[in-house]
Protein backbone atom coordinates (compact mmCIF):
# COMPACT_ATOMS: atom_id res chain seq x y z
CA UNK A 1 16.10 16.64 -41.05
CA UNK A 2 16.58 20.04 -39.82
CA UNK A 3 17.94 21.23 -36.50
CA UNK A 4 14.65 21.56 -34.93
CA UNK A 5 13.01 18.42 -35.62
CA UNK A 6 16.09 16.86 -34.36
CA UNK A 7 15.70 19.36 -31.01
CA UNK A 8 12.20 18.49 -31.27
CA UNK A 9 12.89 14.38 -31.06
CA UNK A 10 15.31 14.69 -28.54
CA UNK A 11 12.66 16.64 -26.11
CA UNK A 12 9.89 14.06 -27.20
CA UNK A 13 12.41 11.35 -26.14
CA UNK A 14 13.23 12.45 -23.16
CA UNK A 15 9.77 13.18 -22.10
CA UNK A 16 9.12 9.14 -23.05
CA UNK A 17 11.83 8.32 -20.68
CA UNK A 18 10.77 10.62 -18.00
CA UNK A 19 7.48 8.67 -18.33
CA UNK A 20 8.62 5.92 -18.30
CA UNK A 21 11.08 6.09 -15.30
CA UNK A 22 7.96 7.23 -13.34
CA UNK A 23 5.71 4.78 -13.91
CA UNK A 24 8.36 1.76 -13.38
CA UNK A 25 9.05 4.11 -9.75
CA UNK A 26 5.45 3.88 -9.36
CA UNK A 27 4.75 0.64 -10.12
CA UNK A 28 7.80 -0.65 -7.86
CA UNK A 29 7.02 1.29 -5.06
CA UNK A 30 3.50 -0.26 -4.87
CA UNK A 31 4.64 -3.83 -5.09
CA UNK A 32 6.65 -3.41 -2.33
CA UNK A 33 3.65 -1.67 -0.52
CA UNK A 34 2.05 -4.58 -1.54
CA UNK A 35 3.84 -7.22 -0.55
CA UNK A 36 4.70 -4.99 3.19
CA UNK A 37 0.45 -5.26 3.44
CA UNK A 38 0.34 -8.84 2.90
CA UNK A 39 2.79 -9.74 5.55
CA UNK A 40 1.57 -7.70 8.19
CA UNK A 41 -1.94 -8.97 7.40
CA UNK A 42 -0.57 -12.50 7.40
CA UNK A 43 1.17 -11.33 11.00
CA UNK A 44 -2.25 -9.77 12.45
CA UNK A 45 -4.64 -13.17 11.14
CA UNK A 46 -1.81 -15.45 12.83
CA UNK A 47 -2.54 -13.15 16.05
CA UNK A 48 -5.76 -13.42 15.77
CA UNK A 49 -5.82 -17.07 15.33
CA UNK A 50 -3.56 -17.53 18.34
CA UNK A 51 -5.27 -15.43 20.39
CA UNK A 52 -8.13 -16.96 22.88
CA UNK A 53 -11.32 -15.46 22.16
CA UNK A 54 -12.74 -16.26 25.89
CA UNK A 55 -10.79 -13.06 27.23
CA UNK A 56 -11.79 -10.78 24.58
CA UNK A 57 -15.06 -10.80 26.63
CA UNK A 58 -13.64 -10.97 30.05
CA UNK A 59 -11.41 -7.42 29.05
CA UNK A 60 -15.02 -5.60 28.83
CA UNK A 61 -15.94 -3.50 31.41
CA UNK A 62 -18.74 -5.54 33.28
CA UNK A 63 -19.75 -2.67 35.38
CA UNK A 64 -20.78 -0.16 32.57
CA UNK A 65 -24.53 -1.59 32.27
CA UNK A 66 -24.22 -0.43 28.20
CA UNK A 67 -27.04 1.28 26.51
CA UNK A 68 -30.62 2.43 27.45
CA UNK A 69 -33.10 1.64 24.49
C-alpha cells in the first residue's frame, strides 16, 4: 500500500467517525428533548385535569357582547 492510500484511509476514517460522533450527538440530544416534552406534557394534562372547568367560563369577560353576524 502506498503512502497515499494509507493518507487516503486515514481521512476516510476519520470522516466515518466524524459521522458518526454527530449522529450519536444528534440522536442523544433529541431523546433528551424527548423525554423533557413528555414530562412537561404529562405536567400540563395533570393541570388540566386538576383544574375546575366551571371558572374557565366565569374568567370571560361577560360584558364584551362577542361578535355581530
Amino acid at each position: 500500500m502506498s503512502s497515499w492510500e494509507h493518507v487516503d484511509l486515514q481521512y476516510l476514517f476519520y470522516g466515518y467517525s466524524a459521522a458518526w460522533v454527530m449522529m450519536c450527538t444528534f440522536l442523544v440530544r433529541m431523546d433528551r428533548r424527548t423525554r423533557r416534552l413528555t414530562r412537561d406534557l404529562s405536567v400540563l394534562q395533570q393541570a388540566l385535569t386538576e383544574s375546575d372547568p366551571t371558572t374557565w367560563s366565569s374568567s370571560r369577560d361577560q360584558t364584551w357582547p362577542g361578535p355581530s353576524v
